[in-house]
N, C-alpha and C. Protein backbone atom coordinates (compact mmCIF):
# COMPACT_ATOMS: atom_id res chain seq x y z
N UNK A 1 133.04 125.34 146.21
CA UNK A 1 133.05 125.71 144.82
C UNK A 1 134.05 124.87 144.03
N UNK A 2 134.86 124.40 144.94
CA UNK A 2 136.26 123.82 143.90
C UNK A 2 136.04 122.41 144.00
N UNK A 3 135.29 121.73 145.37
CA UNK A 3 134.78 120.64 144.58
C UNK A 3 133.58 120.22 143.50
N UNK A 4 132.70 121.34 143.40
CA UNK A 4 131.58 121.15 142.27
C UNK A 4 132.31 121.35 140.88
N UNK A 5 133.37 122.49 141.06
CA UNK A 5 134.02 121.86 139.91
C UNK A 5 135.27 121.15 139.17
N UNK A 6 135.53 120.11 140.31
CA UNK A 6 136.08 118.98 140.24
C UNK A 6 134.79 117.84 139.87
N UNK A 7 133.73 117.83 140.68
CA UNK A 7 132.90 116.69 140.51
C UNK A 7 132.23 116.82 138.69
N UNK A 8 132.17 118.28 138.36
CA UNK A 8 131.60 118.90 137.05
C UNK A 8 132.95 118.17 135.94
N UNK A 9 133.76 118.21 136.49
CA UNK A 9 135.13 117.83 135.61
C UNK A 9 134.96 116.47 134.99
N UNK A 10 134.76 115.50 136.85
CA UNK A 10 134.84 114.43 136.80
C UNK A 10 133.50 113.90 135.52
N UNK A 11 132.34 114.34 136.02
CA UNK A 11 131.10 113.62 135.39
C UNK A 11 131.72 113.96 133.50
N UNK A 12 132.14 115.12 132.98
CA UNK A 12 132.28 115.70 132.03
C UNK A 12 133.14 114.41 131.75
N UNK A 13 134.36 113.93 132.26
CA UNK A 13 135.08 112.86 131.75
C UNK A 13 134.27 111.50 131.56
N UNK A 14 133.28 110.97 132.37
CA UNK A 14 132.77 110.17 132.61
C UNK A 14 131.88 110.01 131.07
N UNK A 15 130.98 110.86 131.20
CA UNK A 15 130.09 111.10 129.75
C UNK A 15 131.00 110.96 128.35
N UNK A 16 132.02 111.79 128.24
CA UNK A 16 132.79 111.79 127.45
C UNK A 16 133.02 110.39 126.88
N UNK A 17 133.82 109.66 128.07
CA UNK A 17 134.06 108.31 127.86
C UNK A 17 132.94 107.34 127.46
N UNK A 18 131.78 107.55 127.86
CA UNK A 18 130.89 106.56 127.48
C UNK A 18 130.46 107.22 126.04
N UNK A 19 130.50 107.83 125.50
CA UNK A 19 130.54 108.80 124.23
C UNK A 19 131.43 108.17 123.04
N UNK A 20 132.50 108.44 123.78
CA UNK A 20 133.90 108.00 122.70
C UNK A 20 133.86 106.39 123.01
N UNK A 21 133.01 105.20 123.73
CA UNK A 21 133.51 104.04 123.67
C UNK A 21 134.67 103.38 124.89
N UNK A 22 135.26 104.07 125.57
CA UNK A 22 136.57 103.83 125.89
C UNK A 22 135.44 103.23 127.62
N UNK A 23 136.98 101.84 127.75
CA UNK A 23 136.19 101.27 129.08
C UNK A 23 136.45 101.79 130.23
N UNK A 24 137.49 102.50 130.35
CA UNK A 24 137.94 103.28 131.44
C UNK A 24 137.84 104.64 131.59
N UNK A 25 138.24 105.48 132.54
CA UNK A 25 138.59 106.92 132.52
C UNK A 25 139.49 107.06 133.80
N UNK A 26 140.38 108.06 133.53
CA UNK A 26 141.22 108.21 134.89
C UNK A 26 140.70 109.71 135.44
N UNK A 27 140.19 109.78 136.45
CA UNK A 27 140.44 111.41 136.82
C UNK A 27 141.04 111.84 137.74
N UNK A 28 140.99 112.99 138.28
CA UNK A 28 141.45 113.47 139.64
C UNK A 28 140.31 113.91 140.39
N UNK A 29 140.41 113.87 141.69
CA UNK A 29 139.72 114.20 142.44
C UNK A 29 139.90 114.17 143.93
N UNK A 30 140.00 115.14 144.37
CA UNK A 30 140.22 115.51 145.88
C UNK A 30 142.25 114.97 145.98
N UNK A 31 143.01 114.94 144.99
CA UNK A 31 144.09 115.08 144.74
C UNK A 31 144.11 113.31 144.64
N UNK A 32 143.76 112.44 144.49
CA UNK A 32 143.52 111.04 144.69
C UNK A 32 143.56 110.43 143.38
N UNK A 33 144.23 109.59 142.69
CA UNK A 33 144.21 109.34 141.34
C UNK A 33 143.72 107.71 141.39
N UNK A 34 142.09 108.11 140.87
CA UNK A 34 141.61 106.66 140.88
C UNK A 34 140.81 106.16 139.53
N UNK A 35 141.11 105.50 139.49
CA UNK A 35 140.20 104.49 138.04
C UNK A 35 138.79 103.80 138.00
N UNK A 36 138.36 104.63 137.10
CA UNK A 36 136.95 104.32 137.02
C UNK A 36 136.33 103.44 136.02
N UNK A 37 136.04 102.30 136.20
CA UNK A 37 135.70 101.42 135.31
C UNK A 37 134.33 101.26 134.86
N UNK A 38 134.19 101.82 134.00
CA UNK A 38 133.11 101.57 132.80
C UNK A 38 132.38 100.52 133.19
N UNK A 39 131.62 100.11 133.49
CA UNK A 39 130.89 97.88 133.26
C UNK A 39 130.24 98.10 132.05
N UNK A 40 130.38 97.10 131.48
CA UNK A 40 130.05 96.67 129.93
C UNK A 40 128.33 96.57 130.08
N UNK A 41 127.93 96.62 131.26
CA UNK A 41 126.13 96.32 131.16
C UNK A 41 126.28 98.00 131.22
N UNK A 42 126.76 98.93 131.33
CA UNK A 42 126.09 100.18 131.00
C UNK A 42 126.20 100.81 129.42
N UNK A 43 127.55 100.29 128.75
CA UNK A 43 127.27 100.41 128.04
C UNK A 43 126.74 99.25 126.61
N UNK A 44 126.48 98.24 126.96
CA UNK A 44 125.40 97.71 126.25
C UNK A 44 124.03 98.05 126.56
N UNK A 45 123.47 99.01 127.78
CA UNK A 45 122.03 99.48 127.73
C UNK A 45 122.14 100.45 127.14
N UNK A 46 122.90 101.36 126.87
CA UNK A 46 123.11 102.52 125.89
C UNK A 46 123.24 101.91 124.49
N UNK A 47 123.47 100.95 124.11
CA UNK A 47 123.70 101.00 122.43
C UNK A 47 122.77 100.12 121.86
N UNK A 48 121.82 99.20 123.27
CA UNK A 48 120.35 98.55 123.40
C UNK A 48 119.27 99.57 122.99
N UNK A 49 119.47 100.43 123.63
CA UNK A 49 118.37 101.85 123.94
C UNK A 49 118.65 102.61 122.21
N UNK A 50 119.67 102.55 121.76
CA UNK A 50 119.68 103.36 120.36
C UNK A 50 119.29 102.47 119.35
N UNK A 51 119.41 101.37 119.66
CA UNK A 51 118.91 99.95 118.34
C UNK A 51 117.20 100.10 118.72
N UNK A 52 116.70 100.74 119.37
CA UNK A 52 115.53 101.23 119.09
C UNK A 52 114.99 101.92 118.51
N UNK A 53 115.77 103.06 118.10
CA UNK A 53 115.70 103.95 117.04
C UNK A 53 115.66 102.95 115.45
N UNK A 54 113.45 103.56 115.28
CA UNK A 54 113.28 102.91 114.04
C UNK A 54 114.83 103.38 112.53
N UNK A 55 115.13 102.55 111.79
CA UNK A 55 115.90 102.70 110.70
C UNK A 55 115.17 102.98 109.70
N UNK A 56 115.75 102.84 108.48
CA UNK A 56 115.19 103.33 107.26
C UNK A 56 114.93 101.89 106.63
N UNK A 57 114.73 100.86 107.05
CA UNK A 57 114.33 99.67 106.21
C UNK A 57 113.11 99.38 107.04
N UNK A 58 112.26 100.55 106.87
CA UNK A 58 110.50 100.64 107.64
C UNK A 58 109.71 99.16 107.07
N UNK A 59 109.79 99.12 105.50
CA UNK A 59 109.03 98.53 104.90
C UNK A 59 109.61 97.16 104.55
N UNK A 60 109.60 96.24 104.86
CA UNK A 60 110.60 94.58 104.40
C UNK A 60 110.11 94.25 103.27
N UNK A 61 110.63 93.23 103.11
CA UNK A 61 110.15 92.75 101.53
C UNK A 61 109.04 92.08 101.30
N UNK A 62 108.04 91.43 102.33
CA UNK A 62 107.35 90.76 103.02
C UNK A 62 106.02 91.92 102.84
N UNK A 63 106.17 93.00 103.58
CA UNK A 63 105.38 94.09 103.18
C UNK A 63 105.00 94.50 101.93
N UNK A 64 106.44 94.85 101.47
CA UNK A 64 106.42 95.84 99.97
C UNK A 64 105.69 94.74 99.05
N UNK A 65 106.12 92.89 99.51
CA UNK A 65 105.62 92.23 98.49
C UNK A 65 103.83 91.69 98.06
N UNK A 66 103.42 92.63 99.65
CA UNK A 66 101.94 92.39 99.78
C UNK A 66 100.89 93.29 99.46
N UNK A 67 101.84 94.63 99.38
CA UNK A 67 101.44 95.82 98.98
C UNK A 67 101.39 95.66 96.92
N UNK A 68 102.57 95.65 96.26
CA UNK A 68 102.26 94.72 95.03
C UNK A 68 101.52 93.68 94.55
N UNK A 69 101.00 92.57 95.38
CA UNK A 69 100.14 91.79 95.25
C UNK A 69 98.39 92.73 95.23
N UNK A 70 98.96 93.03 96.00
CA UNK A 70 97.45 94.10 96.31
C UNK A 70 97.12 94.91 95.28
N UNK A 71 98.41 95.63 94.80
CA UNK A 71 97.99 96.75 93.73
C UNK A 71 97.93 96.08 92.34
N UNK A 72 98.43 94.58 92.12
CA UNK A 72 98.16 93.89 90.88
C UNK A 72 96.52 93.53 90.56
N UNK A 73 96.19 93.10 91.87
CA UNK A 73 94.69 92.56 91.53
C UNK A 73 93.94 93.66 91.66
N UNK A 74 94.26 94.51 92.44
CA UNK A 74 93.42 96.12 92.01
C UNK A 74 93.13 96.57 90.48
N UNK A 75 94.29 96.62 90.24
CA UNK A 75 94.40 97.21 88.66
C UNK A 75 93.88 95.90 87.53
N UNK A 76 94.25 94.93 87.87
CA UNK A 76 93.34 93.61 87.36
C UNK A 76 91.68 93.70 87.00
N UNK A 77 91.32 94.17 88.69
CA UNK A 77 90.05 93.93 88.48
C UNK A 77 89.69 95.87 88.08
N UNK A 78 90.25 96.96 87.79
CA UNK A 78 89.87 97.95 86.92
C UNK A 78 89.92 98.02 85.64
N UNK A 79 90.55 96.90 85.20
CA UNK A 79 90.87 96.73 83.98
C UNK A 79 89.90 95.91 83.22
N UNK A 80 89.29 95.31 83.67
CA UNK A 80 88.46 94.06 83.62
C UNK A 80 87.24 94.58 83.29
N UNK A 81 87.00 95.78 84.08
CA UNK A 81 85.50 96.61 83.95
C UNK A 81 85.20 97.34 82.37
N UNK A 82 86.47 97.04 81.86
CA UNK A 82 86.23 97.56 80.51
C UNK A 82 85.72 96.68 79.99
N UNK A 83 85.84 95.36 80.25
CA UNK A 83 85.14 93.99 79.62
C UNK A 83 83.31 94.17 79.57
N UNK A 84 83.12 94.52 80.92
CA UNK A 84 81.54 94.92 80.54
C UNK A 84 81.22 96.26 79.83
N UNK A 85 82.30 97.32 80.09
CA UNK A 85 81.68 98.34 78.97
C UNK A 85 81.39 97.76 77.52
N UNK A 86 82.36 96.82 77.06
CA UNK A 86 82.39 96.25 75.55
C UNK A 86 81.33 95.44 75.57
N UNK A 87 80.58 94.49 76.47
CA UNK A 87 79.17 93.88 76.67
C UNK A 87 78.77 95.10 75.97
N UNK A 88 78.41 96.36 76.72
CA UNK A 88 77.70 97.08 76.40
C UNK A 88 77.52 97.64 75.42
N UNK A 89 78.99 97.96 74.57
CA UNK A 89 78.82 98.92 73.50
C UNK A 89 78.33 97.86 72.00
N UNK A 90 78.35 96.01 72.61
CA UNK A 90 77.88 95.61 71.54
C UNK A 90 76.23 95.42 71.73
N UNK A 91 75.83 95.37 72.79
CA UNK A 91 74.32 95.45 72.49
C UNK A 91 73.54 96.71 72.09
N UNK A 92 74.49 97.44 72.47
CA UNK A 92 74.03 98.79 71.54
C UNK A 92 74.42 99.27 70.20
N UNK A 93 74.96 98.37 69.40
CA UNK A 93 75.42 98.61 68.18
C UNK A 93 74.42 97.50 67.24
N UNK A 94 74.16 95.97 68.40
CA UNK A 94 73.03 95.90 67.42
C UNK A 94 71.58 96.23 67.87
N UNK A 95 71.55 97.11 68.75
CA UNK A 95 70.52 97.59 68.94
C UNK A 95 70.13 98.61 68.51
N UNK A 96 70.87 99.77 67.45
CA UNK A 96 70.49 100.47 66.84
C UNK A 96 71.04 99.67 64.98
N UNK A 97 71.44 98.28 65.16
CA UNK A 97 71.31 97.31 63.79
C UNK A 97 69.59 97.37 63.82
N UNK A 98 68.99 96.64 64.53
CA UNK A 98 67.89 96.76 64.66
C UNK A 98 66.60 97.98 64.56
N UNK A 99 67.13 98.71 65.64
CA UNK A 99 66.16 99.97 65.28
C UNK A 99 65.96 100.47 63.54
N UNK A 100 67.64 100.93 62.64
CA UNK A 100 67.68 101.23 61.98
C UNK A 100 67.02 100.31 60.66
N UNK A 101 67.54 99.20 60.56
CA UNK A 101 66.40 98.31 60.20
C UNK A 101 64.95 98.25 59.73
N UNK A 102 64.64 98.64 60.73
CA UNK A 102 62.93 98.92 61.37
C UNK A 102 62.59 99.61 60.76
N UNK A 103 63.65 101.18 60.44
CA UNK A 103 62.99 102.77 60.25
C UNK A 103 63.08 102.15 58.56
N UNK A 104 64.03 101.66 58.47
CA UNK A 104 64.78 101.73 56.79
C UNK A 104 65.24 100.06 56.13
N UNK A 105 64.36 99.41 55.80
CA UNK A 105 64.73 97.98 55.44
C UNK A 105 65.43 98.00 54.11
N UNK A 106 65.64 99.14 53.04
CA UNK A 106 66.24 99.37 52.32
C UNK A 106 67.91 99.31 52.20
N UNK A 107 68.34 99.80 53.44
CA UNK A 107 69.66 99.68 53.95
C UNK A 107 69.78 98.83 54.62
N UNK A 108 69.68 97.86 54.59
CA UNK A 108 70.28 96.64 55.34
C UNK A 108 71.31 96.23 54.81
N UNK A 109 72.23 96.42 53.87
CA UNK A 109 73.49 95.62 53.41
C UNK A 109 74.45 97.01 54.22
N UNK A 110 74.19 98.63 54.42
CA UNK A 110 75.03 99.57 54.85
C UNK A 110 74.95 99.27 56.17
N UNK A 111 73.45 98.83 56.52
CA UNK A 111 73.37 99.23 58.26
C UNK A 111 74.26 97.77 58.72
N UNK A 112 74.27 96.90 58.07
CA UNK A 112 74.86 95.45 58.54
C UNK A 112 76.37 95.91 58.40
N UNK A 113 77.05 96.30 57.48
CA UNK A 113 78.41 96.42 57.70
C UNK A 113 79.10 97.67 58.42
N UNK A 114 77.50 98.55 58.75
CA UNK A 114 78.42 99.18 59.81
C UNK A 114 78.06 99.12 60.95
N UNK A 115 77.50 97.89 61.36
CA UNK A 115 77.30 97.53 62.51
C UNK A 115 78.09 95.73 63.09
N UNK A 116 79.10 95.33 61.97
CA UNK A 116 79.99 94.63 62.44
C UNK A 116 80.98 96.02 62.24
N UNK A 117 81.68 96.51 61.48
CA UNK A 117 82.51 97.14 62.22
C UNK A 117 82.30 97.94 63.59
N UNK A 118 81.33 98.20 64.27
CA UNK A 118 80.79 98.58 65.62
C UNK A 118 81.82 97.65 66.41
N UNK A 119 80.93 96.68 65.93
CA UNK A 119 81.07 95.11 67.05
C UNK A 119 82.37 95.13 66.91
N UNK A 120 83.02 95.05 66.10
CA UNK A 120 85.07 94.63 66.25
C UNK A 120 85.32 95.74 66.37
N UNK A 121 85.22 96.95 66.59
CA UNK A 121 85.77 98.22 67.65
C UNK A 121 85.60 97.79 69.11
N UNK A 122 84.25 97.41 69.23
CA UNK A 122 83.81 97.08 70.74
C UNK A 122 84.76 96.32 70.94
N UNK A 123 84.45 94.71 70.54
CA UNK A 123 84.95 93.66 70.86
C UNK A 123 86.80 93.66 71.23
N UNK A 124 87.35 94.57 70.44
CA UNK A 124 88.67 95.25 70.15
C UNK A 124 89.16 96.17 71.30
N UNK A 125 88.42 96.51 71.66
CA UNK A 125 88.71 97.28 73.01
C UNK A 125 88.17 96.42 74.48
N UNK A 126 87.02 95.77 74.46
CA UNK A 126 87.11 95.15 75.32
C UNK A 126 88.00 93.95 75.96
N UNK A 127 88.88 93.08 74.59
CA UNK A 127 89.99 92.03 74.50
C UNK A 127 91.31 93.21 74.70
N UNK A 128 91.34 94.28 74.74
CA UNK A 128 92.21 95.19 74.82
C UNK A 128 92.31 95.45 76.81
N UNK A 129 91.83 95.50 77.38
CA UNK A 129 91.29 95.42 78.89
C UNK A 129 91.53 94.60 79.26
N UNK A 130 90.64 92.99 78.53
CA UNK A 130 91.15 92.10 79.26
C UNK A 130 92.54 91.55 79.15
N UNK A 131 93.67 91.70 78.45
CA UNK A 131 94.72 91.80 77.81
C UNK A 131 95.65 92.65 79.01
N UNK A 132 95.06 93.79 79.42
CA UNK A 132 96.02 94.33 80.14
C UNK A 132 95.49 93.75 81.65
N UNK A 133 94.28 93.62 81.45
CA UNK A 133 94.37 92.64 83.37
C UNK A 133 95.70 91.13 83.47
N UNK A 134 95.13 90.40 82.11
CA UNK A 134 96.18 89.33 82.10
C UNK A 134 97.53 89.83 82.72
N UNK A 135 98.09 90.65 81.59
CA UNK A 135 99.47 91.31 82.08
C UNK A 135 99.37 92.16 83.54
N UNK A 136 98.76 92.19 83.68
CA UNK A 136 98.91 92.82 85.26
C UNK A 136 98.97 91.73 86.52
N UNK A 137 98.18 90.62 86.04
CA UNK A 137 98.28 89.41 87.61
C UNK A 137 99.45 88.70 86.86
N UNK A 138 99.82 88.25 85.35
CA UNK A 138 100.87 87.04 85.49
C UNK A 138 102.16 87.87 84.81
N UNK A 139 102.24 89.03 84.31
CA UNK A 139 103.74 89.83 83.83
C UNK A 139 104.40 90.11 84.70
N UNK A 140 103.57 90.81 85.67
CA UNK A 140 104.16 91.89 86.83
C UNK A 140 104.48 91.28 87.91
């Protein structure tokens, strides 16, 4: 019993020491005062084995900077899609220039000016899109 807990003593010092850093430890044991030397390959596999433990710099700059590249031309090319809605909203502005026209040739000086202001709302919002794709691939 009194050597298990001498040997319990000893290991307790042993751990300790590789804990706190220190290259040595002195203990007692079986009344014998001997020195126990640490070797530097045990504890460089212990502080090898913890530099494995992932850190908090997960993401490098290399990453983060490919992940931004990525989300510029994303938003580039969503932005861009407003360019064909404005295709659209001008063939339909003179496509009811036209229809209306057709029904009513009387109004052609009202239906004409309110069917360029159509077109420069459209046109105004679609240069508005492409405007923010620009700024999204060469600002950012």
């Amino acid at each position: 019993m009194a050597y298990l807990q001498s040997t319990t003593r000893v290991s307790n010092h042993i751990i300790r020491s590789m804990l706190l850093g220190r290259s040595s430890v002195r203990c007692m044991s079986n009344g014998v005062q001997q020195q126990l030397n640490v070797t530097n390959e045990k504890l460089n596999t212990t502080s090898s084995s913890l530099s494995l433990i992932p850190n908090r710099g997960l993401h490098t700059s290399l990453v983060r900077r490919d992940i931004d590249s990525a989300a510029k031309f994303i938003g580039a090319g969503a932005a861009t899609v407003g360019v064909a809605g404005s295709g659209a909203g001008i063939g339909s502005v003179f496509g009811g220039l036209v229809v209306g026209y057709a029904r009513n040739p009387s109004l052609k000086q009202q239906l004409f000016s309110y069917a360029i202001l159509g077109f420069a709302l459209s046109e105004a919002m679609g240069l508005f899109c492409l405007m923010m794709a620009f700024l999204l691939l060469f600002a950012f």
